[in-house]
C-alpha atoms as a PDB file:
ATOM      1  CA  UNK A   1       0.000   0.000   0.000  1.00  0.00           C
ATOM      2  CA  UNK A   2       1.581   3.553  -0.874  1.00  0.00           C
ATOM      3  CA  UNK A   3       2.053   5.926   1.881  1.00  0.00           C
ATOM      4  CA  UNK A   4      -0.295   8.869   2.438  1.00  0.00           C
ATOM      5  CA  UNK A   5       2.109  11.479   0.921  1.00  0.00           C
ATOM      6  CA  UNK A   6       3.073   9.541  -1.734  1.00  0.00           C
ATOM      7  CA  UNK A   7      -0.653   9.202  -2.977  1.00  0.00           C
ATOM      8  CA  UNK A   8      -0.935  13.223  -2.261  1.00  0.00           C
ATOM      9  CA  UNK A   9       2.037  13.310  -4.956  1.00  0.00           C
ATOM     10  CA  UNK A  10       0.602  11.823  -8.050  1.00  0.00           C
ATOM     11  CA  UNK A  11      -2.960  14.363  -7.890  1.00  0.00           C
ATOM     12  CA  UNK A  12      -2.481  17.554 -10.248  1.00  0.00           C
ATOM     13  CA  UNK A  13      -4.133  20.627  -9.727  1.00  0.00           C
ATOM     14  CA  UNK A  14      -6.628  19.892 -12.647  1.00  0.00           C
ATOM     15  CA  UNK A  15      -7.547  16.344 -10.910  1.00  0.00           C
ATOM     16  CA  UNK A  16      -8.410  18.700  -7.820  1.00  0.00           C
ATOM     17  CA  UNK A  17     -10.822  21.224  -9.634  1.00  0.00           C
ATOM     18  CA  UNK A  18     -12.234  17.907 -11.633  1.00  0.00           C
ATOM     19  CA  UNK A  19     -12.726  16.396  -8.327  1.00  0.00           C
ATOM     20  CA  UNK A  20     -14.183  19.597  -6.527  1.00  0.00           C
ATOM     21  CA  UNK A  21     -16.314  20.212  -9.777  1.00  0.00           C
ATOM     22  CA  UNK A  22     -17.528  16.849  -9.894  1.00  0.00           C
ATOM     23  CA  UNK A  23     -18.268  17.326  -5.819  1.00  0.00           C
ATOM     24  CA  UNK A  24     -20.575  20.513  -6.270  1.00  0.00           C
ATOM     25  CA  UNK A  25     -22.551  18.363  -8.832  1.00  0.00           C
ATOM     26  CA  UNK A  26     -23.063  14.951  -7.516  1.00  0.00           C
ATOM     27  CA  UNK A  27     -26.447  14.104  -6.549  1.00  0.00           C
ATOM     28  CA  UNK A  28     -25.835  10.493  -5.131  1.00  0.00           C
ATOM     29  CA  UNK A  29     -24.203  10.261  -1.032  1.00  0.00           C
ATOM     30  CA  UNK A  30     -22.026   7.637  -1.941  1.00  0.00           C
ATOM     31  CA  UNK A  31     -20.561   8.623  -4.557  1.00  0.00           C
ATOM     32  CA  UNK A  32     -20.573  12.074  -2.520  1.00  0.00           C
ATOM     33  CA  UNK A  33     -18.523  10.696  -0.144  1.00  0.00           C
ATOM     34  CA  UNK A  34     -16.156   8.961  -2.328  1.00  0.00           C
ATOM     35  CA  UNK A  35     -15.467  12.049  -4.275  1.00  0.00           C
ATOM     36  CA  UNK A  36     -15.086  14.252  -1.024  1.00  0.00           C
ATOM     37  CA  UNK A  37     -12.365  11.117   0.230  1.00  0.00           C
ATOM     38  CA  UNK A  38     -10.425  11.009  -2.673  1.00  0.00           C
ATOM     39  CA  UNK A  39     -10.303  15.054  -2.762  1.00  0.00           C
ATOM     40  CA  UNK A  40      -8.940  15.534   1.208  1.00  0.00           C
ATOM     41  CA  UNK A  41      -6.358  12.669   0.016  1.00  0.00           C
ATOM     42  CA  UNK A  42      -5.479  14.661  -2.742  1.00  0.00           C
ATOM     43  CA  UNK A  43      -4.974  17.604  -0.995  1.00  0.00           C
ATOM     44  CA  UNK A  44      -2.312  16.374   1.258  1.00  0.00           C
ATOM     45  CA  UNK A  45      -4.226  14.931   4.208  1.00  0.00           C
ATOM     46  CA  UNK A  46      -3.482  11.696   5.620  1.00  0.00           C
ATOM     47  CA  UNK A  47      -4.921   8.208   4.205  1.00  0.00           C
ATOM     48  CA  UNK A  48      -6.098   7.568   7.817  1.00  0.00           C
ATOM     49  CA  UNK A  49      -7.528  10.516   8.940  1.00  0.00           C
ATOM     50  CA  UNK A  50      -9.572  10.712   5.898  1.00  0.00           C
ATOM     51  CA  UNK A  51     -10.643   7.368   6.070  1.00  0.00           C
ATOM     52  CA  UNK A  52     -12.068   8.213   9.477  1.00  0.00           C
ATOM     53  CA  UNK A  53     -13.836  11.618   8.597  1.00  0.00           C
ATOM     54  CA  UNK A  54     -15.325   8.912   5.875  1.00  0.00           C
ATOM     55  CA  UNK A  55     -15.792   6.347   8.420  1.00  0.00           C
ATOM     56  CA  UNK A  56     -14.926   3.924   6.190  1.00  0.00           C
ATOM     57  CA  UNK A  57     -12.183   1.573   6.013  1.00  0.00           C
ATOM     58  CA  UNK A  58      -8.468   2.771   4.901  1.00  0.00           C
ATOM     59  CA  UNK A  59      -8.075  -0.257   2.536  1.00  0.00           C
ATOM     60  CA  UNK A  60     -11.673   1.189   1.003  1.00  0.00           C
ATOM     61  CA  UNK A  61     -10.494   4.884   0.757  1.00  0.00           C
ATOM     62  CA  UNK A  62      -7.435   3.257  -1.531  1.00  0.00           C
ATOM     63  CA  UNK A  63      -8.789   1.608  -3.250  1.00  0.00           C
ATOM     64  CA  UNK A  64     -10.947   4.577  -3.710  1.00  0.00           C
ATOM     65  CA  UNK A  65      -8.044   6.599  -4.784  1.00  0.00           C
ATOM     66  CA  UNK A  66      -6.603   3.672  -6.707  1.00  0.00           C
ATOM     67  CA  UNK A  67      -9.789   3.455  -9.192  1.00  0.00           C
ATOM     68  CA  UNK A  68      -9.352   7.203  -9.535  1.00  0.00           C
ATOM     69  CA  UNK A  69      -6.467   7.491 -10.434  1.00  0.00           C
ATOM     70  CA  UNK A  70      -6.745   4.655 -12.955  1.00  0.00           C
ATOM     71  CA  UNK A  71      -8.507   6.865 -15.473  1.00  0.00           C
ATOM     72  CA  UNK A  72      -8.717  10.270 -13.746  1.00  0.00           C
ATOM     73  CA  UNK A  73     -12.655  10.092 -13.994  1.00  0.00           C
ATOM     74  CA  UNK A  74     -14.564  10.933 -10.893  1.00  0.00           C
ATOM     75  CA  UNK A  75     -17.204   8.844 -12.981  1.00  0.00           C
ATOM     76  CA  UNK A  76     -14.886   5.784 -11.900  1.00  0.00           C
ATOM     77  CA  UNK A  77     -15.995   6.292  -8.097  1.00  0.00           C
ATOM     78  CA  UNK A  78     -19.726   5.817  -9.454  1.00  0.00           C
ATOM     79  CA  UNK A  79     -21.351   2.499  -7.807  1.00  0.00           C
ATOM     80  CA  UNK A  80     -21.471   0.160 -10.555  1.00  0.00           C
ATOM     81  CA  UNK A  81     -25.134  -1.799 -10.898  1.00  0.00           C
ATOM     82  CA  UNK A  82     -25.489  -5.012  -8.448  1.00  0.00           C
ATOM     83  CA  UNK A  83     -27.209  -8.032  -9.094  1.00  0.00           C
ATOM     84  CA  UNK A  84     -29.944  -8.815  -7.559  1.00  0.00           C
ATOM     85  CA  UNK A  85     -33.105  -9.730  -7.781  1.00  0.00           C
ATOM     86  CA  UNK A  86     -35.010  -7.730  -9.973  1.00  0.00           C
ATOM     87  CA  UNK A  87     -38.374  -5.816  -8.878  1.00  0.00           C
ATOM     88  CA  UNK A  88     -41.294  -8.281  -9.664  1.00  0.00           C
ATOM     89  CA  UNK A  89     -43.893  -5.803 -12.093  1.00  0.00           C
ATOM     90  CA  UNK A  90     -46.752  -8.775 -12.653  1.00  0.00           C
ATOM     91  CA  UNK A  91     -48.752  -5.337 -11.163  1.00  0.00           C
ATOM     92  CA  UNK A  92     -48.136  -2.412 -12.905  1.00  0.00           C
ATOM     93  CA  UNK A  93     -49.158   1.117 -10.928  1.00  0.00           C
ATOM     94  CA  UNK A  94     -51.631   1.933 -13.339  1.00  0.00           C
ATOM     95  CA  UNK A  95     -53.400  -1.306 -12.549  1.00  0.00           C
ATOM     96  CA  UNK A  96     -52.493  -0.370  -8.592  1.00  0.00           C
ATOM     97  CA  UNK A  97     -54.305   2.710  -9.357  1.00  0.00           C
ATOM     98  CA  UNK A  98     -57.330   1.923 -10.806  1.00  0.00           C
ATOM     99  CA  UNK A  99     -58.162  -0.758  -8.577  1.00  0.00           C
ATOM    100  CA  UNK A 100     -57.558   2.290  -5.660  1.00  0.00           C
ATOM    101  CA  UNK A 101     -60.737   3.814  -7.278  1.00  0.00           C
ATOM    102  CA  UNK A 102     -62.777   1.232  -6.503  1.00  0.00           C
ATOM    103  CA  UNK A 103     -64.879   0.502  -3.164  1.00  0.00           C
ATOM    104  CA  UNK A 104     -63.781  -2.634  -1.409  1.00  0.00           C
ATOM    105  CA  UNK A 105     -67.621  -3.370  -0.926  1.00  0.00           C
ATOM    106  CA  UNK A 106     -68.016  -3.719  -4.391  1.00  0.00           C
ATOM    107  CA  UNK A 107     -65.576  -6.602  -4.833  1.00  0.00           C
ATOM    108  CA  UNK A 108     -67.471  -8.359  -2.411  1.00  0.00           C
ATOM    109  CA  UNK A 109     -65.138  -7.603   0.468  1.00  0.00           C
ATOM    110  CA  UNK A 110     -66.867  -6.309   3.707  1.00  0.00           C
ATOM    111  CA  UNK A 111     -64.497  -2.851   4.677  1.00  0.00           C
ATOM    112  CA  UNK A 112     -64.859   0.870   3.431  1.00  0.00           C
ATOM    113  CA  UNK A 113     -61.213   0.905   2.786  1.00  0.00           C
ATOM    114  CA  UNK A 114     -58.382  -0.492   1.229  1.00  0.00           C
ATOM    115  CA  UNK A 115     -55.424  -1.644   3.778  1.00  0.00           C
ATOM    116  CA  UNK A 116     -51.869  -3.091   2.220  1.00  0.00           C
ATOM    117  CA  UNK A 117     -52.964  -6.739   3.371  1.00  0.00           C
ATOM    118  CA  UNK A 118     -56.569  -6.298   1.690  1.00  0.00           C
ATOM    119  CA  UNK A 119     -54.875  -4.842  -1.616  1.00  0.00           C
ATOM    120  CA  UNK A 120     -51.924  -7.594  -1.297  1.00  0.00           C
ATOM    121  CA  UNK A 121     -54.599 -10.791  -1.199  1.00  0.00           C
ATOM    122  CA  UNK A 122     -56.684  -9.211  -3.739  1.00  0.00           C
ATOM    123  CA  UNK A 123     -54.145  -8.901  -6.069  1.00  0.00           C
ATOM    124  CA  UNK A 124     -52.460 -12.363  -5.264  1.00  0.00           C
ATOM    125  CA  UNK A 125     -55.769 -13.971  -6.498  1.00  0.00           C
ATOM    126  CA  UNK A 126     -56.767 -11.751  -9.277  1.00  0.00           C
ATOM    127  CA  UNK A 127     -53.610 -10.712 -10.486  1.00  0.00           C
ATOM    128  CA  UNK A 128     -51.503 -13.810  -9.723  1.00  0.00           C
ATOM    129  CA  UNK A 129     -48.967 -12.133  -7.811  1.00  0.00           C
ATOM    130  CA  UNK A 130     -48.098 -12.373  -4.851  1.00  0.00           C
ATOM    131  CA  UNK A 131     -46.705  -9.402  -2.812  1.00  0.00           C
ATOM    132  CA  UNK A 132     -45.795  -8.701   0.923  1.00  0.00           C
ATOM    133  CA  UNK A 133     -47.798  -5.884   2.333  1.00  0.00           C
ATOM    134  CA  UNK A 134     -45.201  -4.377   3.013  1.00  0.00           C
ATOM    135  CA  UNK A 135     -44.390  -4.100  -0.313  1.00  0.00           C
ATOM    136  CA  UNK A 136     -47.567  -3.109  -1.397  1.00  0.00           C
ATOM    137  CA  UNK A 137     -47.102  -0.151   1.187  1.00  0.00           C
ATOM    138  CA  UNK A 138     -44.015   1.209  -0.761  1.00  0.00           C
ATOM    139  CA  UNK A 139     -45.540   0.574  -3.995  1.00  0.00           C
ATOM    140  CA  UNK A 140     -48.191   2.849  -3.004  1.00  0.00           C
ATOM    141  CA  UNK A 141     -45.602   5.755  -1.260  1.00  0.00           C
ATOM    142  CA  UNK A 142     -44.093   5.362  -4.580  1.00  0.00           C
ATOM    143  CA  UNK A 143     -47.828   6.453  -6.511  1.00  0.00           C
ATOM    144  CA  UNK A 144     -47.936   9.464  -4.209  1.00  0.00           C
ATOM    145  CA  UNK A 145     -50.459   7.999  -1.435  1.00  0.00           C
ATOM    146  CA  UNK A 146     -50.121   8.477   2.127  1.00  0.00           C
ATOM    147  CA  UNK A 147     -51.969   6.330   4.579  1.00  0.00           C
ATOM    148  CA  UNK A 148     -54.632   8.081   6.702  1.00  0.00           C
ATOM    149  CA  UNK A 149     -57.073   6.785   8.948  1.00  0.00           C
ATOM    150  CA  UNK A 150     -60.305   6.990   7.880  1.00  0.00           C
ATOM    151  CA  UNK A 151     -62.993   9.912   9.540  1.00  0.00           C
ATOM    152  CA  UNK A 152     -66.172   8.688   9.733  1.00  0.00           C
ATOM    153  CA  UNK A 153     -68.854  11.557   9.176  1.00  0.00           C
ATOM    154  CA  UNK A 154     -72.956  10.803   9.551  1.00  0.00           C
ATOM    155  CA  UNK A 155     -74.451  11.932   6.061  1.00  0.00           C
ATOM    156  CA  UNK A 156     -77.807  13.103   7.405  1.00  0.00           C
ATOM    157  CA  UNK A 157     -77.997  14.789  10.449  1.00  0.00           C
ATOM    158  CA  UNK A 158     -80.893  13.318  13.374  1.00  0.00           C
ATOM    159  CA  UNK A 159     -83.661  16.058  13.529  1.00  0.00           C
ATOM    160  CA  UNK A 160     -84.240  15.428  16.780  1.00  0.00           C
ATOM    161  CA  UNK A 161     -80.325  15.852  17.507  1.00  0.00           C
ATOM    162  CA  UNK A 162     -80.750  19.093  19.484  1.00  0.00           C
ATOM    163  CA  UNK A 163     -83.192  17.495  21.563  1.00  0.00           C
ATOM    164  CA  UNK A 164     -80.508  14.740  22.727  1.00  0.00           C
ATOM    165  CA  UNK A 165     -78.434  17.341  23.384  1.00  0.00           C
ATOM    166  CA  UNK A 166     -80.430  18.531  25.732  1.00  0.00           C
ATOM    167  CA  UNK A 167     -80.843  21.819  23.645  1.00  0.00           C
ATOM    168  CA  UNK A 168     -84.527  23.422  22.701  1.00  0.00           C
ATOM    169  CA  UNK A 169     -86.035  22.922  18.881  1.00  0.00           C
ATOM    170  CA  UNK A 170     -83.177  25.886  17.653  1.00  0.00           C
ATOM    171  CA  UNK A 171     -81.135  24.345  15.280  1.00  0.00           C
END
């Protein structure tokens, strides 16, 4: 492993205003912090005492530096895509969405409202897919809705409601 000074040796002055440039623009917090690592090593300071304002491993702040210097790119410090399992989509939102218009009671279930677990069974029988409510939950923070409970409001008022209240016939 180079030394600390050593690494602070091979930056130029043009790798420090691409890496301060590329700083000011970066939208992403790893790749934020990458590009802020690299830069402190660059200007002079020491491997380990950046690696600790990064709290991040020393061998990780290398090899940080390392894959910069490689090709001079800050675009090198970018995370590269992971494999994984990919998002199942047998739902699509639009079909999340329309189903949201419709009342519950109408699809022969016996609640007002939809709930995750409600939309979640639904759609593993109708839709043939089967997702966790929580999943379903971040699908629908994802369309824009918010969970709220419900307020339940009478739709005609009693007539005889300022009587109970133990007010006279003045409405």
């Amino acid at each position: 492993m180079a030394r600390s000074s050593a690494l602070h040796e091979q930056f130029t002055e043009t790798d420090r205003r691409r890496l301060a440039r590329a700083l000011e623009t970066t939208r992403d917090a790893r790749v934020y912090r990458r590009l802020a690592a690299v830069l402190a090593v660059a200007e002079g300071q020491a491997l380990r005492d950046v690696a600790q304002q990064a709290r991040s491993a020393r061998s990780s702040v290398h090899q940080w530096v390392e894959r910069y210097l490689a090709d001079r790119d800050p675009a090198a410090l970018v995370d590269a895509p992971r494999p994984g399992r990919p998002r199942r989509r047998a739902l699509t939102t639009r079909q999340l969405l329309r189903l949201l218009t419709r009342d519950p009671r109408s699809l022969g279930y016996q609640t007002t409202t939809w709930t995750a677990a409600l939309l979640a069974a639904y759609c593993a029988a109708h839709y043939h897919c089967r997702l966790h409510p929580r999943t379903m939950r971040r699908r629908l923070h994802e369309a824009g809705y918010r969970w709220k409970r419900p307020r339940y409001r009478f739709v005609h008022r009693a007539a005889n409601l300022p009587q109970k209240k133990g007010l006279s016939g003045v409405s």
